[in-house]
Protein backbone atom coordinates (compact mmCIF):
# COMPACT_ATOMS: atom_id res chain seq x y z
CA UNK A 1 0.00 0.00 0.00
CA UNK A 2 3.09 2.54 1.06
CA UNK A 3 4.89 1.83 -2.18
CA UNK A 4 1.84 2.28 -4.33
CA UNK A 5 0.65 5.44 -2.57
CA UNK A 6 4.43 6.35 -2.87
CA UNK A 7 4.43 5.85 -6.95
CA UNK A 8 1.12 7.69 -7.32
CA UNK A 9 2.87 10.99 -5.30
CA UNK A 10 6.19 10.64 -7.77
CA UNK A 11 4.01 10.02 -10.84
CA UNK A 12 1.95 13.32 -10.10
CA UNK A 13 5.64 15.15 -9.22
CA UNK A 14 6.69 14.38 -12.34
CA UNK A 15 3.70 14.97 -14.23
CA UNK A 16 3.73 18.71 -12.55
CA UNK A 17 7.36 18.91 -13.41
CA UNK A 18 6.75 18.30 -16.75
CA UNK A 19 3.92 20.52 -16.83
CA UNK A 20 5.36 23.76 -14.97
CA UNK A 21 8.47 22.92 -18.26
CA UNK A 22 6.45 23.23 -21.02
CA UNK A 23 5.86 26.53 -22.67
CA UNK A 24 2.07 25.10 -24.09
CA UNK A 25 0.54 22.05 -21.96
CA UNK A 26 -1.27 19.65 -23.83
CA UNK A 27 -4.45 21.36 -23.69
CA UNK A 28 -3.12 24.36 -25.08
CA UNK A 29 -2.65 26.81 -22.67
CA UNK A 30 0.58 28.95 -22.66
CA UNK A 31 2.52 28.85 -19.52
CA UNK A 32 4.08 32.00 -19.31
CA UNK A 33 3.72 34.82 -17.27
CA UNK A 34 3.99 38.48 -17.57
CA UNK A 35 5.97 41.01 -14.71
CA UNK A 36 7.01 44.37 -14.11
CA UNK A 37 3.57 45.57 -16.21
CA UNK A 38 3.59 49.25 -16.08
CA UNK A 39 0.47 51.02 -15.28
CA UNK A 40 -0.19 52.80 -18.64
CA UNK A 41 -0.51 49.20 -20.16
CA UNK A 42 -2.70 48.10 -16.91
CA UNK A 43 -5.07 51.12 -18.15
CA UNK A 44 -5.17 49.66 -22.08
CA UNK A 45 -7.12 46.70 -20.43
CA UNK A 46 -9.67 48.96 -18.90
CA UNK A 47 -10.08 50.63 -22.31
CA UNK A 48 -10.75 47.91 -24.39
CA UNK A 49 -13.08 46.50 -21.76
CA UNK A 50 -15.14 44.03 -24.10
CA UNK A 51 -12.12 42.01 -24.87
CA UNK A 52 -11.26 42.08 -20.90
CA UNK A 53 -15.48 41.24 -20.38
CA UNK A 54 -14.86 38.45 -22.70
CA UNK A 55 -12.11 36.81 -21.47
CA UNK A 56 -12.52 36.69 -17.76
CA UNK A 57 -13.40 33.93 -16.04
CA UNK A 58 -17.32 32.90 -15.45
CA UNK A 59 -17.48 33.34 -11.61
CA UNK A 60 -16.23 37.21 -12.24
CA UNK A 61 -18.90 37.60 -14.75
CA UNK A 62 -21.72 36.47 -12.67
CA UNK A 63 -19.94 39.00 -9.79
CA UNK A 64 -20.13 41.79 -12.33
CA UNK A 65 -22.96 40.88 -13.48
CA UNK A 66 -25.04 40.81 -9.82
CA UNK A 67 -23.28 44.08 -9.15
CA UNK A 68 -23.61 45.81 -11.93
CA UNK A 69 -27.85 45.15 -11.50
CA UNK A 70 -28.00 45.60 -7.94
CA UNK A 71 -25.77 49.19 -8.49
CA UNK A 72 -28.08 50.44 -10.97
CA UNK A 73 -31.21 49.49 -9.19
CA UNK A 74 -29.37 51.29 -5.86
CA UNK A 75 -28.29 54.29 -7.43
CA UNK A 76 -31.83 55.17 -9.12
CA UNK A 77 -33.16 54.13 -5.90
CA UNK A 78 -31.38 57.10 -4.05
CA UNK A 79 -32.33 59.41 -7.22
CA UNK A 80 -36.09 58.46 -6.66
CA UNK A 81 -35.97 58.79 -3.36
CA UNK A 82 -34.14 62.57 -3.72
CA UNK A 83 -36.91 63.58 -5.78
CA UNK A 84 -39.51 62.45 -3.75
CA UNK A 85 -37.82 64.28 -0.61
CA UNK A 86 -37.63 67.36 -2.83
CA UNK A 87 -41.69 67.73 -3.71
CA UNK A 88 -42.58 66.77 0.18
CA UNK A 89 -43.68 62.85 -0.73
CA UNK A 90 -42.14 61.19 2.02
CA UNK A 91 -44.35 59.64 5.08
CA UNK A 92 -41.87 61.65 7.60
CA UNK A 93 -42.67 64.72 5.71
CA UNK A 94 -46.38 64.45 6.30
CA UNK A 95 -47.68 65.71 3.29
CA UNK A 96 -51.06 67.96 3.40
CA UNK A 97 -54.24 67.00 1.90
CA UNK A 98 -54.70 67.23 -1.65
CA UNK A 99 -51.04 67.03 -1.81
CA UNK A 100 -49.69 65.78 -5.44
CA UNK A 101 -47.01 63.32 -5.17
CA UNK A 102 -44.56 62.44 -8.02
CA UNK A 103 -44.43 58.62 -7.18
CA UNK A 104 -47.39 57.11 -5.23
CA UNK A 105 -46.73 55.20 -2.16
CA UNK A 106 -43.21 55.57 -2.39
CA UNK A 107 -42.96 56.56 1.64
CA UNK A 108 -39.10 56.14 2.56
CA UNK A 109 -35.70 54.50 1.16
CA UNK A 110 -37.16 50.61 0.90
CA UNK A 111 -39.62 51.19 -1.27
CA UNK A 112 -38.05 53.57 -3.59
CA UNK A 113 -35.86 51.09 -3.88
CA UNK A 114 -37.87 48.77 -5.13
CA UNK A 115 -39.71 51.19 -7.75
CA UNK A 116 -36.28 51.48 -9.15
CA UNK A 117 -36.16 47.56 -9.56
CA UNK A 118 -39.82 47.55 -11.17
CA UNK A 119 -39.01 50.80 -12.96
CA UNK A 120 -36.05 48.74 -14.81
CA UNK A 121 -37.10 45.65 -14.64
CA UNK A 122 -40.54 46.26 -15.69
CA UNK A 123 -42.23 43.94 -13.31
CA UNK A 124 -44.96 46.87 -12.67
CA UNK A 125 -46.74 45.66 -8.99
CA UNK A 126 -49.17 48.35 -9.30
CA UNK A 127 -48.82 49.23 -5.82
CA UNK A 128 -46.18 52.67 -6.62
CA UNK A 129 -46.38 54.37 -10.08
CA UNK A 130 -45.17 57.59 -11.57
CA UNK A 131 -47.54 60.33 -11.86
CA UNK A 132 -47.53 63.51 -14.58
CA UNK A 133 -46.81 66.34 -11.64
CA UNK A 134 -42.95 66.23 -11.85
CA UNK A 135 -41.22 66.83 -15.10
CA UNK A 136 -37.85 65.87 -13.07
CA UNK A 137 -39.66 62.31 -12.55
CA UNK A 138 -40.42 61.94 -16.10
CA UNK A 139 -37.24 62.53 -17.22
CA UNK A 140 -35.65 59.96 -14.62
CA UNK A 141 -38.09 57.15 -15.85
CA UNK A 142 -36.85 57.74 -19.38
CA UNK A 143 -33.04 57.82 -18.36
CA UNK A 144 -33.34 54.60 -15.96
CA UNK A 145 -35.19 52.20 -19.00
CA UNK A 146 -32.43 53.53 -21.64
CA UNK A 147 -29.35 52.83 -19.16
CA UNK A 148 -31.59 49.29 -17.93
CA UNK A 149 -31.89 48.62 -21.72
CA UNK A 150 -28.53 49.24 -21.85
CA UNK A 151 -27.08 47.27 -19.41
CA UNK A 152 -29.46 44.22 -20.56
CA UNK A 153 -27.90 44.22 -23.57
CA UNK A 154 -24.37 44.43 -22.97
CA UNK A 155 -24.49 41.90 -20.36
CA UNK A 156 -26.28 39.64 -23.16
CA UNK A 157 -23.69 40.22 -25.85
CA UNK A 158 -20.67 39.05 -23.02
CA UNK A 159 -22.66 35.96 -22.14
CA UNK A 160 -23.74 34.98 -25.96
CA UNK A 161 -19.61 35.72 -26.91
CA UNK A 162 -18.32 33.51 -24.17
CA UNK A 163 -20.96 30.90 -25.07
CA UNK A 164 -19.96 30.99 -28.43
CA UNK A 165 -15.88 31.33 -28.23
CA UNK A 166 -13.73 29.00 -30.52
CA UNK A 167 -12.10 27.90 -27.89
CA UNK A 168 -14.83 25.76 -26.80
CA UNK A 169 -14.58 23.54 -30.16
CA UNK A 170 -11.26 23.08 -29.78
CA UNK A 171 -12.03 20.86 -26.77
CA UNK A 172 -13.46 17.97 -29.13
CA UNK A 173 -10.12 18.33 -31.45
CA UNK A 174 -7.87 15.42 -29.55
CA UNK A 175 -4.26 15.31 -30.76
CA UNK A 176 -1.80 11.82 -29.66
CA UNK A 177 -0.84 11.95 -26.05
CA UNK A 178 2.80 10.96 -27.48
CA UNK A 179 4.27 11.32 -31.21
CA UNK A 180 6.64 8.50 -32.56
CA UNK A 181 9.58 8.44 -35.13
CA UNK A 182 9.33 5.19 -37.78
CA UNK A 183 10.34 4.67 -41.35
CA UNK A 184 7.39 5.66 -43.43
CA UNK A 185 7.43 5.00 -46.97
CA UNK A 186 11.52 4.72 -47.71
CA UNK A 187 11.73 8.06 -45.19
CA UNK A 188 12.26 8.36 -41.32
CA UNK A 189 9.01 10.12 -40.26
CA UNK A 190 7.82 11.94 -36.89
CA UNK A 191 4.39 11.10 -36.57
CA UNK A 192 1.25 12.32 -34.74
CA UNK A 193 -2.28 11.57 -34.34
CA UNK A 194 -5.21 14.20 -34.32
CA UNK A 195 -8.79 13.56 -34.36
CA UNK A 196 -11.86 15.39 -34.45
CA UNK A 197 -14.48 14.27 -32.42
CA UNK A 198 -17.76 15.58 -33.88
CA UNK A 199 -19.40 14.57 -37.47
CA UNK A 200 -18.98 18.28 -38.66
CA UNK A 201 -16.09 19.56 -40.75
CA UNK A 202 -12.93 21.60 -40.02
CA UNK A 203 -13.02 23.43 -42.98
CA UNK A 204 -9.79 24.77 -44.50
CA UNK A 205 -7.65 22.61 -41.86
CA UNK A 206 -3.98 23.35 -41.95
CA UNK A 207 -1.10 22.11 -39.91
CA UNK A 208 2.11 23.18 -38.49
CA UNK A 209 4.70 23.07 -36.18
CA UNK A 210 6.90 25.61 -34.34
CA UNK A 211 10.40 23.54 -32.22
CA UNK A 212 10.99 25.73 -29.43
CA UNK A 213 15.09 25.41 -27.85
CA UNK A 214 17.81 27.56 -26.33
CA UNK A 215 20.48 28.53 -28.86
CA UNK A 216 23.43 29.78 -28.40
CA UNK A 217 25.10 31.52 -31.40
CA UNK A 218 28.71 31.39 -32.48
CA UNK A 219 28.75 35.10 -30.89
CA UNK A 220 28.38 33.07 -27.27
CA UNK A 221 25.04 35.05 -27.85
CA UNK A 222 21.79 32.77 -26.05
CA UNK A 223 17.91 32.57 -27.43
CA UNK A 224 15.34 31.38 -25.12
CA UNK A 225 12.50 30.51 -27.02
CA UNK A 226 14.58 29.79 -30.73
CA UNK A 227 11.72 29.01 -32.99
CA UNK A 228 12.20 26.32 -36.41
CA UNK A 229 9.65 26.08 -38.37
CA UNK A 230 8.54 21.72 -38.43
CA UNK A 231 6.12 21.24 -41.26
CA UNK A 232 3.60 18.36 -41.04
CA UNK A 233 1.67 16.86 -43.82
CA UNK A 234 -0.74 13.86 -44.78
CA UNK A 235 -0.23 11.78 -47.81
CA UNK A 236 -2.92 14.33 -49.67
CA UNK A 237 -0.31 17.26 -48.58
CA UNK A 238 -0.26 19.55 -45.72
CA UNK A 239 -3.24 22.14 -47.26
CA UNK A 240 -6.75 21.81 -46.64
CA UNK A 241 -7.03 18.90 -44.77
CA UNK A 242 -10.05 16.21 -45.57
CA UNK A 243 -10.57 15.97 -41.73
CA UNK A 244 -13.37 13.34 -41.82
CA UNK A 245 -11.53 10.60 -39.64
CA UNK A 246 -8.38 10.69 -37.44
CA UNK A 247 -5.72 11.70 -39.46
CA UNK A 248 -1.58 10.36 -38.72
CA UNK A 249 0.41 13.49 -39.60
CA UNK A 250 4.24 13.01 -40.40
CA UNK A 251 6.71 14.70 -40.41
CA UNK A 252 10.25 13.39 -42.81
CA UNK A 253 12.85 13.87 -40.86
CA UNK A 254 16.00 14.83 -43.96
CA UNK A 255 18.83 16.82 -43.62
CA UNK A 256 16.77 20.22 -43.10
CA UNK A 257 14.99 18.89 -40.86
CA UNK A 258 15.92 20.37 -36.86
CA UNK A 259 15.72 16.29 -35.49
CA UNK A 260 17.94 15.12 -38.35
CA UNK A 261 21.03 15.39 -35.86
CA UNK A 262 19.09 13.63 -32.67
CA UNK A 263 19.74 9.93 -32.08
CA UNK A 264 17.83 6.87 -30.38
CA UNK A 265 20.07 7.31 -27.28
CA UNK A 266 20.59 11.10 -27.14
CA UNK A 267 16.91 12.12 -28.14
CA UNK A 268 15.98 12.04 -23.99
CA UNK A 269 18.87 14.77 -23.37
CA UNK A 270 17.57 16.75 -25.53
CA UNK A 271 15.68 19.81 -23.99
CA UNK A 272 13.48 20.91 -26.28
CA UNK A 273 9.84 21.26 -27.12
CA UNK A 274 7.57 20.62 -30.29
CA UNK A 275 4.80 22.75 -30.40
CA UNK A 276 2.16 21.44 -32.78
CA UNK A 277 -0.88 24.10 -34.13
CA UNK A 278 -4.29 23.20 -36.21
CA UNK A 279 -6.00 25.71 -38.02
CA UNK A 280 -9.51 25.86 -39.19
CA UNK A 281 -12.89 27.03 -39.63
CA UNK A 282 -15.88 25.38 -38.21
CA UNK A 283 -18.26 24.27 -40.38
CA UNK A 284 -21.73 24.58 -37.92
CA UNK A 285 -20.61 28.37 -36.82
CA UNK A 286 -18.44 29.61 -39.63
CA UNK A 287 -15.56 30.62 -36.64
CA UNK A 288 -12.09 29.89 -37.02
CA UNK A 289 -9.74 28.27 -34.17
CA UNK A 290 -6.67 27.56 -33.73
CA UNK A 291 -5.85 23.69 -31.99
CA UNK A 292 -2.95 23.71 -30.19
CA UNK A 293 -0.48 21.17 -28.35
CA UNK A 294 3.22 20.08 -27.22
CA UNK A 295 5.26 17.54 -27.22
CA UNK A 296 8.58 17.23 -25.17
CA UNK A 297 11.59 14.74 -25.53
CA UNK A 298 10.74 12.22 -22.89
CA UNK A 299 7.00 12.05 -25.39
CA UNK A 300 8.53 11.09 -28.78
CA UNK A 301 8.68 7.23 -28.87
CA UNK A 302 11.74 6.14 -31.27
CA UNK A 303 10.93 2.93 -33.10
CA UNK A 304 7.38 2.48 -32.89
CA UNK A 305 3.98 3.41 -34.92
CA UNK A 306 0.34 3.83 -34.31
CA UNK A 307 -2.00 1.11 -34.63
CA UNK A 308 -4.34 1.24 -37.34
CA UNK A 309 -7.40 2.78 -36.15
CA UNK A 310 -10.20 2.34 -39.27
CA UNK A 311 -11.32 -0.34 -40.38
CA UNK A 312 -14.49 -1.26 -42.77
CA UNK A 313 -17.37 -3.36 -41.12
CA UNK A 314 -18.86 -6.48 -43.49
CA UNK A 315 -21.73 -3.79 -43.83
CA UNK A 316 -19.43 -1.15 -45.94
CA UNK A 317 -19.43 1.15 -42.80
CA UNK A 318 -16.23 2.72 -42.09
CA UNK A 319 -15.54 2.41 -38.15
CA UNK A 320 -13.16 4.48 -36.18
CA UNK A 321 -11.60 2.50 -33.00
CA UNK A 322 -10.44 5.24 -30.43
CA UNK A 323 -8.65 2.35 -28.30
CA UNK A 324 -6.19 2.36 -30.48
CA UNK A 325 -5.90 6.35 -31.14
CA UNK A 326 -2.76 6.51 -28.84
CA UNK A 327 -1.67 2.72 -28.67
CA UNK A 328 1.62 1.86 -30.64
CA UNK A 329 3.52 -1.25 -31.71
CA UNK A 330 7.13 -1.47 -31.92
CA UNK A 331 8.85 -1.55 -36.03
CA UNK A 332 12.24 -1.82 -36.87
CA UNK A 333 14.09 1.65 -36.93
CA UNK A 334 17.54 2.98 -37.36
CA UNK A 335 19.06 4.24 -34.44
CA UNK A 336 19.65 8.10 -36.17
CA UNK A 337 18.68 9.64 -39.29
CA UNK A 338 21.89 9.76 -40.56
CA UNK A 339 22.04 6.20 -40.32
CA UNK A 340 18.83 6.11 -41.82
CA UNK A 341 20.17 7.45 -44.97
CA UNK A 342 23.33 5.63 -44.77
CA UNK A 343 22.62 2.02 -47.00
CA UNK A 344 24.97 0.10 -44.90
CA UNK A 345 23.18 1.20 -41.12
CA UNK A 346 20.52 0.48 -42.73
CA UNK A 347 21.18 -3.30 -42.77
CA UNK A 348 21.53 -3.57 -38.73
CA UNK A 349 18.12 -2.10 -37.98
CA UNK A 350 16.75 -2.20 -34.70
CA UNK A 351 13.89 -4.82 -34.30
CA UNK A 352 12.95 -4.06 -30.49
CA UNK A 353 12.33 -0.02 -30.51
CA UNK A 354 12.31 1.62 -26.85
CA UNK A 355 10.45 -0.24 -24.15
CA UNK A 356 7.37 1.08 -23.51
CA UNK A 357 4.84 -0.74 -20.74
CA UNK A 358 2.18 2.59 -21.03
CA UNK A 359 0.67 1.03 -24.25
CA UNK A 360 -1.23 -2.32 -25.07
CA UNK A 361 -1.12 -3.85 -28.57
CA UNK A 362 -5.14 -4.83 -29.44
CA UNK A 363 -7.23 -6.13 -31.99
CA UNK A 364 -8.52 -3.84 -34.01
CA UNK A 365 -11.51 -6.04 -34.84
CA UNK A 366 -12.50 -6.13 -31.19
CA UNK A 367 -16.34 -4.53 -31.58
CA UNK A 368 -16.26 -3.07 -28.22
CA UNK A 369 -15.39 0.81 -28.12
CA UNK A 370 -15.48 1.07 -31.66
CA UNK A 371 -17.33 4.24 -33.48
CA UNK A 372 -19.23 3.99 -36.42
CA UNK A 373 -18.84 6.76 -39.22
């Protein structure tokens, strides 16, 4: 129990190291921070408030939200309540007989409260309502529904825009948890998974990748963040994906290539990171998005390949099996690309690839967990 309560903690440790490396996590987020931000660039937030609205978390737009209501409703409350003490309408007051109020029954602070909540929210009681003695109270009714109309609206437009960010889709775009490097038609390939997990369209799909290391020029002059430029591509080409059914993405790994110098045995002390990004547009909401995710050394398996993943059921169906999305099988591989290329390494391939107990070889014909097309 101690030893398995004692892997858990150093599997999550290492999982958070990992994590707190990475520049984007698998999800997509960019973990970076920003310091030392002055406060002329603090104010450019507060002017371009509806991107700032937009992007805040939900539990600060339900604060705003509550507040911004329950502010309005207050403020007009006092305002009511000022005009009121002004014409002599208030219970303390005692007004005479025949007296002509500008709000009936509005008596003290509580209730002109709440005829600043009907007033706005047009609920209408019928117990206080405005009368046509005060021109000043006329006025105020018209400026209260325009700024509650207002307010109603902007507040709608936020929640509609956060409902209907991009971001959102990318959520059912699911790339490979790791990438692998195999021979793939007579080259050495880097290859990754990605899937889309509803029946409608990316439309316009393209791929790319950005490998992010510290370089450190012949000047003795160091880069953090040195960006190559990986490009990805299908056997249809790397434009305008057909993104109907997971798609294995590859990469050929040739002398221009940034892993053509990286080895079976030095690819793990390697500190690097491959960021991988999917562009398109959505076909049910016309909005574009961008799919992103990394992968880091210790997540690039050398020697293996995905399992095949579609198959055709005796009824002509075409069925995807997302058991095997992320499941590989060990192939013969050189050890480098250079010896990939070189005829003679060629001829003492390695038959084992790296050990790997995270994956299970299984039949692809098994019909559990298997989704039709």
């Amino acid at each position: 129990m101690k030893c398995s309560v004692r892997q858990l903690l150093r599997s999550y440790l290492n999982k958070r190291r990992l994590c707190q490396n990475r520049l984007v996590t698998k999800d997509g987020h960019c973990n970076i921070e920003y310091g030392n931000v002055k406060y002329k660039n603090f104010f450019a937030y507060i002017l371009d408030f509806w991107t700032t609205f937009v992007e805040i978390r939900w539990r600060f737009v339900i604060l705003f939200f509550v507040a911004s209501f329950t502010l309005s409703w207050f403020i007009f409350g006092l305002l009511w309540y000022w005009i009121c003490r002004n014409n002599g309408d208030l219970a303390w007051q005692n007004p005479p007989q025949g007296h002509k109020p500008c709000v009936l029954n509005l008596k003290g602070l509580t209730t002109a409260f709440l005829f600043s909540l009907e007033t706005q929210t047009t609920v209408g009681y019928g117990g206080r309502d405005i009368t046509p003695y005060c021109p000043g109270a006329i006025a105020l009714l018209i400026i209260q529904t325009l700024v509650g109309a207002i307010i109603n609206c902007f507040w709608c437009g936020v929640v509609m825009t956060k409902i209907a960010l991009p971001k959102k889709r990318v959520k059912t775009i699911r790339f490979s948890e790791v990438a692998v490097i195999c021979p793939n038609k007579g080259a050495l390939c880097l290859q990754i998974r990605v899937a889309n997990l509803r029946k409608s369209l990316m439309i316009g799909s393209q791929i790319f990748g950005k490998l992010l290391r510290t370089k450190v020029s012949s000047e003795g002059e160091t880069t953090i963040l040195d960006q190559v430029n990986v490009d990805f591509m299908v056997e249809a080409g790397k434009d305008s994906l057909f993104f109907v059914c997971p798609l294995t993405l590859c990469h050929v790994i040739d002398k221009t290539s940034p892993f053509f110098e990286m080895a079976v045995d030095t690819l793990n002390q390697q500190e690097f990171e491959l960021v991988v990004f999917l562009d398109g547009t959505d076909e049910s909401t016309s909005s574009s998005c961008q799919v992103r995710t990394s992968y880091i050394p210790q997540e690039i398996m050398w020697g293996y390949k995905f399992l095949p993943i579609i198959s055709r059921s005796k009824e002509g169906k075409y069925c995807v099996n997302f058991s095997n999305f992320a499941k590989v099988e060990p192939v013969p591989t050189a050890s480098c690309a250079e010896c990939f290329h070189n005829e003679k390494c060629r001829k003492h391939l390695s038959t084992k690839g790296i050990d790997n107990q995270g994956f299970e070889v299984i039949n692809i014909g098994d019909p559990a967990s298997v989704t039709k097309m």
